[in-house]
N, C-alpha and C. Protein backbone atom coordinates (compact mmCIF):
# COMPACT_ATOMS: atom_id res chain seq x y z
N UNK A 1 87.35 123.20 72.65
CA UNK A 1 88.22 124.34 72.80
C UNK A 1 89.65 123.88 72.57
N UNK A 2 90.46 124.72 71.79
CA UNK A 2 91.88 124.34 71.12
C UNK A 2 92.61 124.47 72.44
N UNK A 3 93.99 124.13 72.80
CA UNK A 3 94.83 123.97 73.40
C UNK A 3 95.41 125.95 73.54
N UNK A 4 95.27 126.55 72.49
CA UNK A 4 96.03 128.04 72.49
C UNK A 4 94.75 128.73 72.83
N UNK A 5 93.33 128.02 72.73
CA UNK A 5 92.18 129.22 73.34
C UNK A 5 92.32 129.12 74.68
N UNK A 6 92.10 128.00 75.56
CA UNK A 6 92.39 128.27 76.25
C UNK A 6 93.60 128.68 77.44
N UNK A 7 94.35 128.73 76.93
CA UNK A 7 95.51 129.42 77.28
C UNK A 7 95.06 130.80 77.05
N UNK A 8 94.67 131.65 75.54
CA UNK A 8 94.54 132.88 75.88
C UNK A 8 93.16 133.43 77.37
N UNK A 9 91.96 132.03 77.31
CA UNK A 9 91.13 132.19 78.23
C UNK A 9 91.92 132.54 79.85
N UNK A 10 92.51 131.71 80.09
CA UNK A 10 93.87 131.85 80.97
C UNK A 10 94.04 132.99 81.68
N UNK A 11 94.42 133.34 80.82
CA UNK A 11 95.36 134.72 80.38
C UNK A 11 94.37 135.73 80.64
N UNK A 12 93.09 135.49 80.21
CA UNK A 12 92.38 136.76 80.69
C UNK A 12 91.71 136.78 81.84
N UNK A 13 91.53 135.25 81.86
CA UNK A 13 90.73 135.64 83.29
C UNK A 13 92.19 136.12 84.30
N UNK A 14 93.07 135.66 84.24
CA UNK A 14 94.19 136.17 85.12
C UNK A 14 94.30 137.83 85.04
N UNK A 15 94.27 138.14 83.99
CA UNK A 15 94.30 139.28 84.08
C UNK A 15 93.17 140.44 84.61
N UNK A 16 91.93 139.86 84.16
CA UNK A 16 90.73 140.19 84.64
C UNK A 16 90.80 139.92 86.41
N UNK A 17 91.03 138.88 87.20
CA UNK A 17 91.27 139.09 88.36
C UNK A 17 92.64 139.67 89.32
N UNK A 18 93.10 140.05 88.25
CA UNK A 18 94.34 141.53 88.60
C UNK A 18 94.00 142.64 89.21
N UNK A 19 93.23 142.69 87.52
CA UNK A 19 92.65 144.18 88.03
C UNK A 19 91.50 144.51 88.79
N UNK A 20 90.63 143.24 88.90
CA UNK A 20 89.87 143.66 90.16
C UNK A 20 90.64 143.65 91.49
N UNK A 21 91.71 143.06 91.71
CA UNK A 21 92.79 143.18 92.94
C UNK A 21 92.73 144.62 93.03
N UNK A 22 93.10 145.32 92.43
CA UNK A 22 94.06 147.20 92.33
C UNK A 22 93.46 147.84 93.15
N UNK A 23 92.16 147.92 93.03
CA UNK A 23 91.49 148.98 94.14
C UNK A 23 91.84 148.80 95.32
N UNK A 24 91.66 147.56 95.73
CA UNK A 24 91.85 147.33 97.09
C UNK A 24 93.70 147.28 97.61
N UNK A 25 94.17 146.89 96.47
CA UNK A 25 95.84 146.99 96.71
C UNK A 25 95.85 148.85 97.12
N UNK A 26 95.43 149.47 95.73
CA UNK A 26 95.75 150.96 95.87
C UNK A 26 95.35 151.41 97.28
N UNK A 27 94.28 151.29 98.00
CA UNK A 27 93.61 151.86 99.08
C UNK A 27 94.43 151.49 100.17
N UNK A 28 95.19 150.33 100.74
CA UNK A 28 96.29 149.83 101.22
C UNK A 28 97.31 150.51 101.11
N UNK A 29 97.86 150.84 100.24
CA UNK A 29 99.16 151.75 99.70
C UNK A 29 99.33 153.01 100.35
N UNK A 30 98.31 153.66 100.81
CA UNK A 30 98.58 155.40 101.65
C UNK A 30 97.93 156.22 101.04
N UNK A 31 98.20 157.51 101.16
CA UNK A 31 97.33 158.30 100.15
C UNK A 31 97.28 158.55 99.09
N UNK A 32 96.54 158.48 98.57
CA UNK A 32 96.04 158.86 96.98
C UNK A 32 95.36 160.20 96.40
N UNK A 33 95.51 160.41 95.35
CA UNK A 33 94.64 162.15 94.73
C UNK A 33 93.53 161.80 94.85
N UNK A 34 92.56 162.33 95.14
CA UNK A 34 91.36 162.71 95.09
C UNK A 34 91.19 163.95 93.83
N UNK A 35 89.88 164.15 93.38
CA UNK A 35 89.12 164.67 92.37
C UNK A 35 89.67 166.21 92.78
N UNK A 36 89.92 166.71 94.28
CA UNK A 36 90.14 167.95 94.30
C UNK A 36 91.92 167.96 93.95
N UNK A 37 92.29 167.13 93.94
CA UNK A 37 93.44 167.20 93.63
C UNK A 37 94.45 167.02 94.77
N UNK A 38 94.11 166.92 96.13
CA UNK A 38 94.88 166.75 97.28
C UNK A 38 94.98 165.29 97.54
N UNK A 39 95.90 164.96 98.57
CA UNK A 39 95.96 163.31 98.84
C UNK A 39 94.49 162.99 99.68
N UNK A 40 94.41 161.97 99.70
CA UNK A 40 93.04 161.26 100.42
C UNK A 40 93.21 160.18 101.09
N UNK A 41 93.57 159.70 102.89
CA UNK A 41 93.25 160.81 103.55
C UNK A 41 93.72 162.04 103.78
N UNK A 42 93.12 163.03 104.23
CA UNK A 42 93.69 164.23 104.57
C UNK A 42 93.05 164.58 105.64
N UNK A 43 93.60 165.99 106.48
CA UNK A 43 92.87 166.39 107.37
C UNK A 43 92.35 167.84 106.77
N UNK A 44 90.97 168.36 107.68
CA UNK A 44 90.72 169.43 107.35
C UNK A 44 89.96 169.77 108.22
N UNK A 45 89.48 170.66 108.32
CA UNK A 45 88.49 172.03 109.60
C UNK A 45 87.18 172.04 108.98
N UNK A 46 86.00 171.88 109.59
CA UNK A 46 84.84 172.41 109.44
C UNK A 46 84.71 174.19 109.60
N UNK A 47 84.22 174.68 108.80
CA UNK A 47 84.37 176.22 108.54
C UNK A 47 83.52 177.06 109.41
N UNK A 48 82.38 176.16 109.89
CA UNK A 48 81.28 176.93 109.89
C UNK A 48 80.90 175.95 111.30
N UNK A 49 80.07 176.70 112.18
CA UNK A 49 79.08 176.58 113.54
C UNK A 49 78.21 175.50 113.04
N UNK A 50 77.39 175.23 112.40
CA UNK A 50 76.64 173.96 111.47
C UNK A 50 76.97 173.77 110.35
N UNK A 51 77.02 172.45 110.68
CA UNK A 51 77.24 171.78 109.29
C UNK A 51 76.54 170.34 109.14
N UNK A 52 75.82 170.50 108.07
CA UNK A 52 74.90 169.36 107.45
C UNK A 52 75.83 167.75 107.56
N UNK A 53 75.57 167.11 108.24
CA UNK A 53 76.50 165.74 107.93
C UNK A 53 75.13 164.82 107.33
N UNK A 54 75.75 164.74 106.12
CA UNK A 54 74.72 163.48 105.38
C UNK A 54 75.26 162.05 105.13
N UNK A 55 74.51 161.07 104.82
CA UNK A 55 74.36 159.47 104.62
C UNK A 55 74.93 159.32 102.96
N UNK A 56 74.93 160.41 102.17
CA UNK A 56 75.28 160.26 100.83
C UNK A 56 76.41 162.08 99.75
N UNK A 57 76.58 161.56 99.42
CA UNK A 57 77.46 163.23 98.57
C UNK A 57 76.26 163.29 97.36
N UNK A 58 75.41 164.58 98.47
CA UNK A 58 74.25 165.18 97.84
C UNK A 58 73.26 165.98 98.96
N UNK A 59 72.87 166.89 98.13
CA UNK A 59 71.89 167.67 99.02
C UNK A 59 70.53 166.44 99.70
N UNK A 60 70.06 165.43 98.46
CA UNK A 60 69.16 164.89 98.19
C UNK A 60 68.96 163.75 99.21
N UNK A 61 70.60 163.08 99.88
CA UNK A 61 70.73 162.42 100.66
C UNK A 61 70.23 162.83 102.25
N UNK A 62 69.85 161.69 102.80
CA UNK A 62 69.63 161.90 104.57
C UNK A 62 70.20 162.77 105.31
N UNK A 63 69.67 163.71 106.20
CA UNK A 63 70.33 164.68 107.18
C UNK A 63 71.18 163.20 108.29
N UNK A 64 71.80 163.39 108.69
CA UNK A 64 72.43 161.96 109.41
C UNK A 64 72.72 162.85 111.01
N UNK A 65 73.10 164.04 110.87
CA UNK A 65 73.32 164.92 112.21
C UNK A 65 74.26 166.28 111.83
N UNK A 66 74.45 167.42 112.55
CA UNK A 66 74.39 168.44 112.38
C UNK A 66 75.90 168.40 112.92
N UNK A 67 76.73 169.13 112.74
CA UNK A 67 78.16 169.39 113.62
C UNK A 67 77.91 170.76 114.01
N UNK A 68 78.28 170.86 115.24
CA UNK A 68 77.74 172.23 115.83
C UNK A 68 79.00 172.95 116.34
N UNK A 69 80.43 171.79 115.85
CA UNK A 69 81.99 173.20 115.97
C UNK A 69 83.11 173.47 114.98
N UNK A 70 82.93 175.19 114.94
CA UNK A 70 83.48 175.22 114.18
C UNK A 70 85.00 174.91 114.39
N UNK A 71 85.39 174.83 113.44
CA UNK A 71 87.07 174.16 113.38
C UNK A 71 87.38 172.84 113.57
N UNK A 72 86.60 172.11 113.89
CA UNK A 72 86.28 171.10 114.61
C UNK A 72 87.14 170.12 112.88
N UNK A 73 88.78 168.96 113.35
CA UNK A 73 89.22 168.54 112.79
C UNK A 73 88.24 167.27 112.30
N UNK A 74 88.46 167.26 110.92
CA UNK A 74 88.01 165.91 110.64
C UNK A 74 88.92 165.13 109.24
N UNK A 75 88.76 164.16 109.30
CA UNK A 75 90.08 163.69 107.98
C UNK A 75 89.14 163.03 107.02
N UNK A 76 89.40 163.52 105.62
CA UNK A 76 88.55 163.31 104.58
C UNK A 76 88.94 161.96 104.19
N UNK A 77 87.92 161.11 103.69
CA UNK A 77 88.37 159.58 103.85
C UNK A 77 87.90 159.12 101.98
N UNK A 78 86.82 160.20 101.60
CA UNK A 78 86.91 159.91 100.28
C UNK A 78 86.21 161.03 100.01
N UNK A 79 86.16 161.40 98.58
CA UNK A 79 85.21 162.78 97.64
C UNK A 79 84.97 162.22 96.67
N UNK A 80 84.61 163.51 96.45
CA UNK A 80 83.62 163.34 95.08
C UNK A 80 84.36 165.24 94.32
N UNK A 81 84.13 165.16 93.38
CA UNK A 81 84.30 166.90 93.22
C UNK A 81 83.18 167.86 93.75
N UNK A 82 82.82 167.63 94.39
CA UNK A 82 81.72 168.66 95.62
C UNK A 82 81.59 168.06 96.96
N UNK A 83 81.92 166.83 97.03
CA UNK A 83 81.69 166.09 98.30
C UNK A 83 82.82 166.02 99.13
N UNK A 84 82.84 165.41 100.71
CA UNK A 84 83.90 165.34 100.58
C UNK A 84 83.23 164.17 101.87
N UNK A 85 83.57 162.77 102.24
CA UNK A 85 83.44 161.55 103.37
C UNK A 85 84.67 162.41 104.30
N UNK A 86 84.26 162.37 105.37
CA UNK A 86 84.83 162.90 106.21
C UNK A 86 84.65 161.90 107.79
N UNK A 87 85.47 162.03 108.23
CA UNK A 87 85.78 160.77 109.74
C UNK A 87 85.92 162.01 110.75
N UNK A 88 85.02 161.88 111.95
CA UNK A 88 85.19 162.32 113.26
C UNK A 88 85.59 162.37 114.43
N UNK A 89 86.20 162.89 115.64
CA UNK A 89 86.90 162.30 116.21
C UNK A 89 86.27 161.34 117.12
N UNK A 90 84.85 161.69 116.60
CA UNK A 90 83.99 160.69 117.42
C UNK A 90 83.83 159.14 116.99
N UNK A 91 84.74 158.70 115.24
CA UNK A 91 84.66 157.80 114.66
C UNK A 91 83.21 157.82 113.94
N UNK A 92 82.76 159.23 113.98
CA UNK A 92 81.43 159.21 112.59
C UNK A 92 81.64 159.31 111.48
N UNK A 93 80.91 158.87 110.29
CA UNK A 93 81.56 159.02 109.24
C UNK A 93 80.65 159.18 108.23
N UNK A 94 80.49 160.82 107.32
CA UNK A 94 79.35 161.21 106.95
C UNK A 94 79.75 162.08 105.67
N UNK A 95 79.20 162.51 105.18
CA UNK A 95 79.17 163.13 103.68
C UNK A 95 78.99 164.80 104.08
N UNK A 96 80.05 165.67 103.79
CA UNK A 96 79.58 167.42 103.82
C UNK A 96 80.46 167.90 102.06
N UNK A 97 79.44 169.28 102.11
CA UNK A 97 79.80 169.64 101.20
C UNK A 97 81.20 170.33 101.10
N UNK A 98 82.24 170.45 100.21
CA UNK A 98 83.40 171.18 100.31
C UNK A 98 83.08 172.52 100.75
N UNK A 99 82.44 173.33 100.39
CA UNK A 99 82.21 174.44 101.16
C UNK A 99 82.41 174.58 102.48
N UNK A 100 82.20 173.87 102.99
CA UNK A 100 81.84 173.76 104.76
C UNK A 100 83.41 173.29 104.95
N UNK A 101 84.26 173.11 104.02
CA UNK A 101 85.74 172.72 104.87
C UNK A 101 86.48 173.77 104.52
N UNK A 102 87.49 173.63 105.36
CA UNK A 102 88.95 174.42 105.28
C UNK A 102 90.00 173.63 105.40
N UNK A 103 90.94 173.80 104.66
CA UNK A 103 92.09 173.21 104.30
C UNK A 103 93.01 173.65 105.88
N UNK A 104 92.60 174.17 106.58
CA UNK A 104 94.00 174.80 107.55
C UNK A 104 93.17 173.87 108.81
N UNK A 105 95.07 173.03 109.39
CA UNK A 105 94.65 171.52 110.48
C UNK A 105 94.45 172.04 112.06
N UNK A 106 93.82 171.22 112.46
CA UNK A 106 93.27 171.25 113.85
C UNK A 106 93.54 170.20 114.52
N UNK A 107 93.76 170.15 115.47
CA UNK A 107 94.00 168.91 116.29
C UNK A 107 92.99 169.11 117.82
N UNK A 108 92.53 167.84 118.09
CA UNK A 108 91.70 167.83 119.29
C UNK A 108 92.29 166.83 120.37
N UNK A 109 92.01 167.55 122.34
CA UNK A 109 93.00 166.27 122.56
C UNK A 109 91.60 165.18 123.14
N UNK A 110 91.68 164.05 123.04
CA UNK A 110 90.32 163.58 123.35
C UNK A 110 90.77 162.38 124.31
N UNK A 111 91.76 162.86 124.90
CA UNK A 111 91.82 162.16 126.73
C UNK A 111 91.57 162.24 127.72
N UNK A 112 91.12 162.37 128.42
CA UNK A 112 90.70 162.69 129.98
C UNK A 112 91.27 163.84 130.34
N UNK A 113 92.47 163.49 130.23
CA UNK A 113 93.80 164.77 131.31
C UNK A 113 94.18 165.76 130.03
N UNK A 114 94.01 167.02 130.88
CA UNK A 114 94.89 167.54 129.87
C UNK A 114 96.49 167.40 129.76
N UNK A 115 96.72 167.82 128.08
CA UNK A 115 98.00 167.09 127.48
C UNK A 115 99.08 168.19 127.42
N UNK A 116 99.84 168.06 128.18
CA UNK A 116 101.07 168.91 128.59
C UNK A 116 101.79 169.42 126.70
N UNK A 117 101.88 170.79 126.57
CA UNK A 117 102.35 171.07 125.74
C UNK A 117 103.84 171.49 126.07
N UNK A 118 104.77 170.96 125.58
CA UNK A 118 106.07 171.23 125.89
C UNK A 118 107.11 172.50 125.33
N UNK A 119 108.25 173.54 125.28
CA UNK A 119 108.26 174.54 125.03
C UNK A 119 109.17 173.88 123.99
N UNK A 120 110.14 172.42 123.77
CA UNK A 120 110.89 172.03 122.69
C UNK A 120 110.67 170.30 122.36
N UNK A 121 110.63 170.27 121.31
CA UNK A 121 110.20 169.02 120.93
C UNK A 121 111.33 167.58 121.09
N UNK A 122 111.06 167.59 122.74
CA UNK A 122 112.15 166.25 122.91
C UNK A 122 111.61 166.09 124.83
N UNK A 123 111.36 164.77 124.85
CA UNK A 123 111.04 164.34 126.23
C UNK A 123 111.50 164.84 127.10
N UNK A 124 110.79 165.02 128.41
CA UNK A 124 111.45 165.79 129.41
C UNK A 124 111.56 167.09 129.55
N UNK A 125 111.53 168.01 127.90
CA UNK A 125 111.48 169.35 128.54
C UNK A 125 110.58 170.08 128.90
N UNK A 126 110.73 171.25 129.00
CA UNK A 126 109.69 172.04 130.35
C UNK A 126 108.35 172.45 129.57
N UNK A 127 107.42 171.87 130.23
CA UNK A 127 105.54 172.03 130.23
C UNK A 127 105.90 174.09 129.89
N UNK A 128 104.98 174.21 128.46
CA UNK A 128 104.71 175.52 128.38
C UNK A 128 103.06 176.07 128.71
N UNK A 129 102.33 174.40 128.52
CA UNK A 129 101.00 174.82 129.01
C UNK A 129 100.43 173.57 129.03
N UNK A 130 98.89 173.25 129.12
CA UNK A 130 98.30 172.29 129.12
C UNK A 130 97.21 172.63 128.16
N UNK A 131 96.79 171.45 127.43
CA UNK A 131 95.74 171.44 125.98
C UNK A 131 94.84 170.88 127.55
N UNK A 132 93.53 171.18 127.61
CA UNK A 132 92.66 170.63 127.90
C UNK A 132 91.94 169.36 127.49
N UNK A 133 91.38 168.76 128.30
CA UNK A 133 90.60 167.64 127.52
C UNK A 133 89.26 167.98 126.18
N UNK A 134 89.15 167.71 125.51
CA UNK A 134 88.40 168.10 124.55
C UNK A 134 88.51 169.46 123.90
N UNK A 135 89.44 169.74 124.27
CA UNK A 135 90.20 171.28 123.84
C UNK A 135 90.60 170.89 122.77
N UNK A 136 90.35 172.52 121.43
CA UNK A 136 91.02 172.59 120.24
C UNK A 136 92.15 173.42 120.20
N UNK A 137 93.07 172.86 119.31
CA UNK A 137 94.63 173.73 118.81
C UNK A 137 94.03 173.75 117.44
N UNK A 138 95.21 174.66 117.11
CA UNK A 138 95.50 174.46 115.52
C UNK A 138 96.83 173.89 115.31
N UNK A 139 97.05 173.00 114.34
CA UNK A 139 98.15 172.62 114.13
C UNK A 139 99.37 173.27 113.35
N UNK A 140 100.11 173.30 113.47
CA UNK A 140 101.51 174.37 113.11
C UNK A 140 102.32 173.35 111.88
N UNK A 141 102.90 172.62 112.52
CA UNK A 141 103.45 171.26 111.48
C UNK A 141 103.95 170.24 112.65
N UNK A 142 104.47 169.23 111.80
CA UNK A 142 105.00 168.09 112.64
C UNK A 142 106.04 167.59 111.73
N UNK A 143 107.03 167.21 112.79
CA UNK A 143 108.67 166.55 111.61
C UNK A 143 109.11 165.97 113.11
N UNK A 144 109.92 164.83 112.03
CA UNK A 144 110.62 164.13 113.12
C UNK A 144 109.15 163.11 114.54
N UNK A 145 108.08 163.33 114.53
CA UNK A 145 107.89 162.57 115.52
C UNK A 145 106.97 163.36 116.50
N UNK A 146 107.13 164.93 116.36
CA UNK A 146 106.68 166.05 116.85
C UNK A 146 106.06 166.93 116.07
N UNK A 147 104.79 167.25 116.94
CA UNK A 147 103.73 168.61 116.52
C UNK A 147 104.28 169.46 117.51
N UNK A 148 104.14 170.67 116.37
CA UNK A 148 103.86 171.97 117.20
C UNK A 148 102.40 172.28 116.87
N UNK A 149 101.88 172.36 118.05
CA UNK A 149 100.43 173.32 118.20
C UNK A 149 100.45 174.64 118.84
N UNK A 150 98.95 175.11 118.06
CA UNK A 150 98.76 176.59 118.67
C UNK A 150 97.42 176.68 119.46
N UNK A 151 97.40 176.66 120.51
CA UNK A 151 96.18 176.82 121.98
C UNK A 151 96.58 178.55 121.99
N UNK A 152 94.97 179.66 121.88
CA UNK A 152 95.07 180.82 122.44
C UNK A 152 96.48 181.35 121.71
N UNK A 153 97.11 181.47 122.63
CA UNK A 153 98.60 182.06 122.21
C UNK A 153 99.88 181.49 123.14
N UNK A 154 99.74 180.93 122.95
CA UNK A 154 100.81 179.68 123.52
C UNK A 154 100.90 178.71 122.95
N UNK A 155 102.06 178.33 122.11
CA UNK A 155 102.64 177.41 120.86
C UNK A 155 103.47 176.41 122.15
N UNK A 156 103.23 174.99 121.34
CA UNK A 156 103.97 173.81 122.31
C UNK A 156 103.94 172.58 121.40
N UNK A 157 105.01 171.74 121.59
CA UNK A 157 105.47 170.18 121.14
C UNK A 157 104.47 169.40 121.64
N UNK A 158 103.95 168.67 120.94
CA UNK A 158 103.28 167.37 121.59
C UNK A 158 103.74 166.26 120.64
N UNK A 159 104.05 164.97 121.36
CA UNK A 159 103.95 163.43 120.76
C UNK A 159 103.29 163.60 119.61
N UNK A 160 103.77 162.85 118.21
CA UNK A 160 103.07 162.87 117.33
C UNK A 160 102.15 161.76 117.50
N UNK A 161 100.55 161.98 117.39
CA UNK A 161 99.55 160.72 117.78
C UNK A 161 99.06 161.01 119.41
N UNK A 162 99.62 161.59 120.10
CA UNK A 162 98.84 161.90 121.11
C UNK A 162 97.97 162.95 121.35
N UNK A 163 98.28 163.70 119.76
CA UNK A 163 96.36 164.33 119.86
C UNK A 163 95.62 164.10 118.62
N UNK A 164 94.38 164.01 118.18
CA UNK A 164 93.52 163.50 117.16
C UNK A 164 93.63 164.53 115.89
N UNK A 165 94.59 163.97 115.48
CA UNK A 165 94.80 164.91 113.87
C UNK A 165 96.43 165.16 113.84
N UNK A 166 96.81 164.62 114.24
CA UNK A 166 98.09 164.36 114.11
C UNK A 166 99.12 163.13 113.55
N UNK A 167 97.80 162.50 113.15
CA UNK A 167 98.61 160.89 112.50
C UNK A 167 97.99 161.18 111.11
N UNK A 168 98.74 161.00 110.13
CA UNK A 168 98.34 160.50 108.68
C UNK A 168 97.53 159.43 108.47
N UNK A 169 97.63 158.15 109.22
CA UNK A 169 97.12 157.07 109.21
C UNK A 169 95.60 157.37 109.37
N UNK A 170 94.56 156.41 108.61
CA UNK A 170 93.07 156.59 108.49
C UNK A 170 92.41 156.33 110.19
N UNK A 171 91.80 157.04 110.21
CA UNK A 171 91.13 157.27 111.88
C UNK A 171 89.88 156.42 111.74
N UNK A 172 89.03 156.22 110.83
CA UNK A 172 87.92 155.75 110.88
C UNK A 172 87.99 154.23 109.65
N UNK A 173 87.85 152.94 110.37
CA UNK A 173 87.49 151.89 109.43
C UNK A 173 86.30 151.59 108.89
C-alpha cells in the first residue's frame, strides 16, 4: 500500500467513525423533529379511557398493558409516522398509536402531599389551592421558572419540575 492510499484509508475510516458518532451526539443535543414534525421529546395527553401500550410501533406487536386515564401526561421519547414511544409517569415506556394522543399538556403531581398551587408565580405568595397527590391539572404555560396550572377551576403557579410534565428534560432513560 502507497504512502497517499493510505492516508486517503485514514481519512475514511476517520470519517466513517464521525459519522457513526452523530446519532448519539444529536440525541445529547435536546430536542429534535420527529416524522410528525414536532420536537422529540415532547409532552402529550392520552385521549382516550384505554389505550393499547405495546412492546413495538405496530398493531402486530405485544399488548405490554392497557392505560386506563384519560389525559393522563406522557412525553413522547421517539415515533415513527403512526407511532409514537411514549414515557410514563410511572417510568414505563411503550409504543401507542398517534390517534390515542393529544397534543394539549397535563401535568401530574406524584408526591405524597399535596402541592400548594400559588395565586402568583414567586415564593412565598398566597396558596390558591392544593393539587392533590396523584391529581391531574392541565398545563397553561411556564416562563421564567414557573407553571401555571389548571385543577377544576382554580388556576395556580407551581415550581417548574415540581410536578411531572413540567420539565423538558427526558423523564425516562
Amino acid at each position: 500500500m502507497s504512502v497517499l492510499k493510505r492516508g486517503a484509508y485514514r481519512r475514511a475510516a476517520f470519517l466513517a467513525t464521525l459519522i457513526l458518532a452523530l446519532p448519539a451526539t444529536a440525541q445529547d443535543a435536546g430536542p429534535r423533529q420527529g416524522p410528525s414534525g414536532y420536537p422529540v421529546p415532547r409532552y402529550v395527553t392520552l385521549k382516550f379511557g384505554e389505550v393499547n401500550a405495546r412492546a413495538g410501533p405496530g398493531d402486530d406487536h405485544r399488548l405490554l398493558w392497557i392505560y386506563r386515564t384519560r389525559g393522563l401526561p406522557v412525553q413522547v421519547v421517539a415515533e415513527t409516522s403512526d407511532w409514537r414511544r411514549v414515557c410514563d409517569p410511572e417510568g414505563g415506556k411503550a409504543w401507542v398509536h398517534k390517534r390515542v394522543t393529544d397534543g394539549r399538556r397535563a401535568v401530574i403531581n406524584l408526591g405524597t402531599r399535596p402541592q400548594p398551587l400559588l395565586r402568583k408565580p414567586r415564593a412565598g405568595a398566597e396558596t390558591a389551592a392544593f393539587l392533590g397527590a396523584r391529581a391531574l391539572a392541565s398545563l397553561d404555560r411556564c416562563d421564567k421558572g414557573w407553571c401555571r396550572v389548571k385543577a377544576d377551576r382554580t388556576t395556580g403557579w407551581v415550581r417548574q419540575g415540581a410536578l411531572w410534565g413540567t420539565t423538558d428534560t427526558p423523564q425516562c432513560r
